[in-house]
N, C-alpha and C. Protein backbone atom coordinates (compact mmCIF):
# COMPACT_ATOMS: atom_id res chain seq x y z
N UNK A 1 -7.55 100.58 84.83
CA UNK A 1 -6.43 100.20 85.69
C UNK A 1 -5.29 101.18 85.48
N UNK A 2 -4.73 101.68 86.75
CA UNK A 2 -3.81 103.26 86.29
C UNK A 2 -2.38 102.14 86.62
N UNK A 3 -1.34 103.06 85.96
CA UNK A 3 -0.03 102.28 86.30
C UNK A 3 0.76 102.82 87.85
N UNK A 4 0.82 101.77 89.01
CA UNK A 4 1.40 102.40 89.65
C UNK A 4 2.72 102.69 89.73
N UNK A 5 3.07 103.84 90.36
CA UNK A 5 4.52 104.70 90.59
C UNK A 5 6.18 103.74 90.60
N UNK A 6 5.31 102.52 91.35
CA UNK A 6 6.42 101.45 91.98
C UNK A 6 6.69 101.08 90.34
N UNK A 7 6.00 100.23 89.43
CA UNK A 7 6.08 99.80 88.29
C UNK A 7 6.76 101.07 87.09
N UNK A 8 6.17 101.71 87.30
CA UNK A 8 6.77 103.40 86.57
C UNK A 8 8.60 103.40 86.48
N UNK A 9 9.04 103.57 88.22
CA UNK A 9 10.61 103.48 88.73
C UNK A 9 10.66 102.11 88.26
N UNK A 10 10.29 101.53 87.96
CA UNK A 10 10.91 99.90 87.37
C UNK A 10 11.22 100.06 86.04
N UNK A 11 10.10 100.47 85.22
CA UNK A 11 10.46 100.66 83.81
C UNK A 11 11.91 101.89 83.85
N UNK A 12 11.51 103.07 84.42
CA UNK A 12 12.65 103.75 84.06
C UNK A 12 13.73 103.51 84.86
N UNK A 13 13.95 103.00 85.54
CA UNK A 13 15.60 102.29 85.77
C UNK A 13 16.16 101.45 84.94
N UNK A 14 14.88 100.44 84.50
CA UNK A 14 15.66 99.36 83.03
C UNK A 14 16.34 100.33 81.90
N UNK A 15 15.19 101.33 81.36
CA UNK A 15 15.70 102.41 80.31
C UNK A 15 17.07 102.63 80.32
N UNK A 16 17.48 102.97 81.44
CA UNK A 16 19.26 103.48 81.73
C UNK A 16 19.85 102.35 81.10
N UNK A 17 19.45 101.00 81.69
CA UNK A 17 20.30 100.25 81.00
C UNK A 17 20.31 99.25 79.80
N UNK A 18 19.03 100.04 79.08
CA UNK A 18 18.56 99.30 78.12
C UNK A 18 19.49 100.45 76.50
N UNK A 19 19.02 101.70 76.97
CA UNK A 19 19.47 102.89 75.74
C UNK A 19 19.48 101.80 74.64
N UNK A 20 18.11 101.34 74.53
CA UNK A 20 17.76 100.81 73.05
C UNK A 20 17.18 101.84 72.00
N UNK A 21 16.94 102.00 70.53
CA UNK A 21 17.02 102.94 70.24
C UNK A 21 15.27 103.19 70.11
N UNK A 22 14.83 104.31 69.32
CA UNK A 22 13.38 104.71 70.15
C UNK A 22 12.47 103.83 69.83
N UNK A 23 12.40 103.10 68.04
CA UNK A 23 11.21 101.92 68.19
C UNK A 23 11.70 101.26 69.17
N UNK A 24 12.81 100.46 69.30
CA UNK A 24 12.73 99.54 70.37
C UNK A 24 11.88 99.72 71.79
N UNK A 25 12.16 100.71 71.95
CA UNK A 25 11.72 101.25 73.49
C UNK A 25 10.41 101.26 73.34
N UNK A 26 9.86 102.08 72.01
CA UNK A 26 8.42 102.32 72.09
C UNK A 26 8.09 100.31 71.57
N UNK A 27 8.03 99.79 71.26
CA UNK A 27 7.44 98.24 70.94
C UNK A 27 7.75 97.71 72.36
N UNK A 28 9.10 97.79 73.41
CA UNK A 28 9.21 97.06 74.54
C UNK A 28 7.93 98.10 75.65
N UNK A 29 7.37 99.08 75.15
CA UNK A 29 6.58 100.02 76.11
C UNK A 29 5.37 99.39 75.66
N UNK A 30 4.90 99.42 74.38
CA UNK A 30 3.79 98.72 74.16
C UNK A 30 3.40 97.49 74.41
N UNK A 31 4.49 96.57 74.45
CA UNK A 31 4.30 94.99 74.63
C UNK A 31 4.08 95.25 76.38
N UNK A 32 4.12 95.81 76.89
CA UNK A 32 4.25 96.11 78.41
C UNK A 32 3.01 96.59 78.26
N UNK A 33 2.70 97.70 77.80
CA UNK A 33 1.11 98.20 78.24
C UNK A 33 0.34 97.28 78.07
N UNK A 34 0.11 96.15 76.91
CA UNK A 34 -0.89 95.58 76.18
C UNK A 34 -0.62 94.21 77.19
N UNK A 35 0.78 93.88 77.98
CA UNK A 35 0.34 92.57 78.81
C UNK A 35 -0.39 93.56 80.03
N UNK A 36 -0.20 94.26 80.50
CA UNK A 36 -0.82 94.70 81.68
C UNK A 36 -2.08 95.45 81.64
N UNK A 37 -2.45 95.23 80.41
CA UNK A 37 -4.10 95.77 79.96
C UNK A 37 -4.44 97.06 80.25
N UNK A 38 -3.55 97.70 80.04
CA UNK A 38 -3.64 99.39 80.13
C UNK A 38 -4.78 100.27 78.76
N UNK A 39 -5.51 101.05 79.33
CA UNK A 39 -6.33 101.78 78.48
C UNK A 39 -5.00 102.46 77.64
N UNK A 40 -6.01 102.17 76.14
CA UNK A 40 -5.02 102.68 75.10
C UNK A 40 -4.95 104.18 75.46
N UNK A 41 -5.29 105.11 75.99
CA UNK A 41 -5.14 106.71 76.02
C UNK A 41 -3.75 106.51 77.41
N UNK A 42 -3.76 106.12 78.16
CA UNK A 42 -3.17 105.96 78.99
C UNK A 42 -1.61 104.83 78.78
N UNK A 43 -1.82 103.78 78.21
CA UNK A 43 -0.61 103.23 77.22
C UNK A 43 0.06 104.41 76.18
N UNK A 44 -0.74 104.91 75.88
CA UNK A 44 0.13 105.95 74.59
C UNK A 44 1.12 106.96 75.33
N UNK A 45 -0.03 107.44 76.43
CA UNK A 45 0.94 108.64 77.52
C UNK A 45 2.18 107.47 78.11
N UNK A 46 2.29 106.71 78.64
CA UNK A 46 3.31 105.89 78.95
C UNK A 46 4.17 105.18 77.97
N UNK A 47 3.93 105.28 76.89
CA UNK A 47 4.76 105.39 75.78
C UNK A 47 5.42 106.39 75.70
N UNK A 48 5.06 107.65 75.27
CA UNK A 48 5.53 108.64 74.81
C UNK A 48 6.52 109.42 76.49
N UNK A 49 6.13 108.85 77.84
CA UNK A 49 7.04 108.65 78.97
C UNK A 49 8.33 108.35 78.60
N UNK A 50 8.00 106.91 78.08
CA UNK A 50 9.10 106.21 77.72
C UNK A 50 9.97 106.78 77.19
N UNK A 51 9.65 107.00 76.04
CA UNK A 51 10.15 107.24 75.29
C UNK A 51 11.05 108.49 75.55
N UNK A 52 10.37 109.85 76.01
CA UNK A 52 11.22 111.04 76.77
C UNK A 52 12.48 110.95 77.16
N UNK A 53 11.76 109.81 78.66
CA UNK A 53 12.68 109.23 79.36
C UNK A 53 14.25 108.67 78.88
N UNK A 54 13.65 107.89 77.97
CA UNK A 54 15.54 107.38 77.28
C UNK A 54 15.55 108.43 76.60
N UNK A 55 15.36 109.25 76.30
CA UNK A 55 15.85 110.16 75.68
C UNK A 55 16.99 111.15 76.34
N UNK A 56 16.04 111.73 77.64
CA UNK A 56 16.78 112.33 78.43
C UNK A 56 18.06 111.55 79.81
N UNK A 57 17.84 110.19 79.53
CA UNK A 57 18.80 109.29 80.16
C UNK A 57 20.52 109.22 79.51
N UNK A 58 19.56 109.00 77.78
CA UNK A 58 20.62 109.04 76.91
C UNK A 58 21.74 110.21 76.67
N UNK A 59 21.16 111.83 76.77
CA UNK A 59 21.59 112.64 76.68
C UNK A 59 22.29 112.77 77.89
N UNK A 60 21.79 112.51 79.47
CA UNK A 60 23.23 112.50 80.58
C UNK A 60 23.71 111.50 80.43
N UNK A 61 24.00 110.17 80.25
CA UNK A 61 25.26 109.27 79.95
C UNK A 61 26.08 109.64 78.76
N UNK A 62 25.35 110.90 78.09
CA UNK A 62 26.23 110.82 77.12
C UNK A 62 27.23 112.17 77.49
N UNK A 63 26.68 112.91 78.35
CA UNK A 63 27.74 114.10 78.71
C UNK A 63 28.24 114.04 79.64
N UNK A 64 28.02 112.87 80.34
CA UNK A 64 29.07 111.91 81.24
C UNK A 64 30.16 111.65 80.97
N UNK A 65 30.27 110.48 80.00
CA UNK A 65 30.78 110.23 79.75
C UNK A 65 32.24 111.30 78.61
N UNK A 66 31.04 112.42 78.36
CA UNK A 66 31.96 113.30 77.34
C UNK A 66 32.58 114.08 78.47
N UNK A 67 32.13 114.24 79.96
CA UNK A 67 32.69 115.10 80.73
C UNK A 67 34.46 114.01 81.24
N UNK A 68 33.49 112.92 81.56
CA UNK A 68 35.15 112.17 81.84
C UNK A 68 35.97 111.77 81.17
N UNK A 69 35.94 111.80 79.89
CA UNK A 69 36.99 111.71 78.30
C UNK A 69 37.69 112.73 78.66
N UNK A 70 36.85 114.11 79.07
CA UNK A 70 37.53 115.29 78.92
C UNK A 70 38.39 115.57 80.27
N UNK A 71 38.08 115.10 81.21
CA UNK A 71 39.02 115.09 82.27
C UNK A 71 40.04 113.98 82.74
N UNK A 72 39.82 112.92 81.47
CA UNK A 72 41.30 111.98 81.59
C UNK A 72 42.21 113.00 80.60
N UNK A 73 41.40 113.18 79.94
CA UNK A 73 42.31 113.65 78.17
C UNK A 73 42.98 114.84 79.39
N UNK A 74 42.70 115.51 79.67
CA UNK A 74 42.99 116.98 80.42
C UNK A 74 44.49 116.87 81.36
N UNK A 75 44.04 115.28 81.79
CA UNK A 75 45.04 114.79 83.42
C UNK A 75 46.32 114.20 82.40
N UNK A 76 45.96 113.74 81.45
CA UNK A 76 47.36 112.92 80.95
C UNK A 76 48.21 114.08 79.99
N UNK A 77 47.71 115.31 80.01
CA UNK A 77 48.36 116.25 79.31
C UNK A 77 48.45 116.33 77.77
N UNK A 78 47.59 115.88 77.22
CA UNK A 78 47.22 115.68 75.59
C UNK A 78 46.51 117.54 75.20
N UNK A 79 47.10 117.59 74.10
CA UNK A 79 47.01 118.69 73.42
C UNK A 79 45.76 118.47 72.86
N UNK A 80 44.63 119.52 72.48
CA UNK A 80 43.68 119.15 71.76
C UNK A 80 44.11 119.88 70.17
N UNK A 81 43.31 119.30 68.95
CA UNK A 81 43.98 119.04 67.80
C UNK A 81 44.08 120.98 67.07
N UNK A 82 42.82 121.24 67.78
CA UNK A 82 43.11 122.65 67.49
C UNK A 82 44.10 123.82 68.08
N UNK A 83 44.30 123.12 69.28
CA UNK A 83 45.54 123.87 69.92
C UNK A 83 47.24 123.72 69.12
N UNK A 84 47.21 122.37 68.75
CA UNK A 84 48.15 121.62 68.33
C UNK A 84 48.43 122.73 67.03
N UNK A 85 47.35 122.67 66.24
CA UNK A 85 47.54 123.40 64.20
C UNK A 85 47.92 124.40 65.11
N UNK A 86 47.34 125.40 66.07
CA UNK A 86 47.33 126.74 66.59
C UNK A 86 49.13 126.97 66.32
N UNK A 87 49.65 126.11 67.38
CA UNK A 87 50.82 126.09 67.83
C UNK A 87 52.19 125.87 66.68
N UNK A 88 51.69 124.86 65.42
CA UNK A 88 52.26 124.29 64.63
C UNK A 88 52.25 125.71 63.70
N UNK A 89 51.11 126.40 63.69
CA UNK A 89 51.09 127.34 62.39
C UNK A 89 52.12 128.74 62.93
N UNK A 90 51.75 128.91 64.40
CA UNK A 90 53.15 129.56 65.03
C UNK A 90 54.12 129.63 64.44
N UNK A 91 54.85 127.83 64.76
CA UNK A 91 55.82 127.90 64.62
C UNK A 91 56.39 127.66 63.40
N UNK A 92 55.81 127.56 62.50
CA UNK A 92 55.97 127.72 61.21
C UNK A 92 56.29 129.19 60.38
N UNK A 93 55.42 130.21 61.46
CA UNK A 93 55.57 131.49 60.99
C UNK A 93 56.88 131.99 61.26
N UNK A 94 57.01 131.84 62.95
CA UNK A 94 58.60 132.03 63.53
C UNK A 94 59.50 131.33 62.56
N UNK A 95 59.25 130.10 61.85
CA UNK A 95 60.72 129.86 61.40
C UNK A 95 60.72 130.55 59.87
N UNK A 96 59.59 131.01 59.55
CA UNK A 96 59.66 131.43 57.75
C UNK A 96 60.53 133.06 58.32
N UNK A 97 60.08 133.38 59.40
CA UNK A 97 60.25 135.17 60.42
C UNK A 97 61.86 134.66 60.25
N UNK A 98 62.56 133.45 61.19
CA UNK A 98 63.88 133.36 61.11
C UNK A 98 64.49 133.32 59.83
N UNK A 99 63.86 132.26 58.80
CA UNK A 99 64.71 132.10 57.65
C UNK A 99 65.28 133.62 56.79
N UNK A 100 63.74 134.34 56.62
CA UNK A 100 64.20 135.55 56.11
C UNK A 100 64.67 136.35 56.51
N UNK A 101 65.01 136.51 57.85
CA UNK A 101 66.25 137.44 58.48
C UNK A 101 67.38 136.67 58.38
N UNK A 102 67.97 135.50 58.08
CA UNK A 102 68.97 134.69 58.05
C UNK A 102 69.55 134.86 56.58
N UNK A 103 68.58 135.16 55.66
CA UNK A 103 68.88 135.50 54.40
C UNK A 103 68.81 136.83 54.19
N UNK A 104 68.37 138.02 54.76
CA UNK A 104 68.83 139.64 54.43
C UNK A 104 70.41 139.68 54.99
């Protein structure tokens, strides 16, 4: 019995909103192959689907989400922490630059 395509897009749409971590996924893939009586060579490949799958789901929600952190952080005008020391060690230099011309 092969798995059809329709059932396939079912499992991987849950994945998106499951991002359980990989046993989970692989035991909720197996408990799925073994009710729907899937040949074990063919359960394993749809495991190891699975498994891909949240993998590569996980990795775009996660640079999603790192893309829109970075474009609120960007819009509200926040300094990032390395710009900040950049700027701080500046101006630290300029004022040690002022003090000792203030004292020759």
């Amino acid at each position: 019995m092969g798995i059809s395509d329709d059932i396939k897009s079912g499992f991987y749409a849950g994945i998106g909103m499951m991002l359980k971590g990989k046993e989970k996924l692989e035991d909720a893939a197996r408990e799925f192959v073994k009710d729907k009586n899937i040949s074990a060579e063919e359960g394993e490949k749809f495991v190891k689907d699975m498994v891909n799958k949240a993998s590569e789901t996980k990795e775009e929600v996660t640079q999603f989400i790192d893309d829109r952190v970075k474009q609120v952080i960007d819009k509200m005008g926040y300094v990032k922490k390395e710009e900040y020391e950049s700027m701080r060690k500046e101006l630290d230099e300029i004022k040690a630059s002022l003090n000792k011309n203030n004292q020759e």
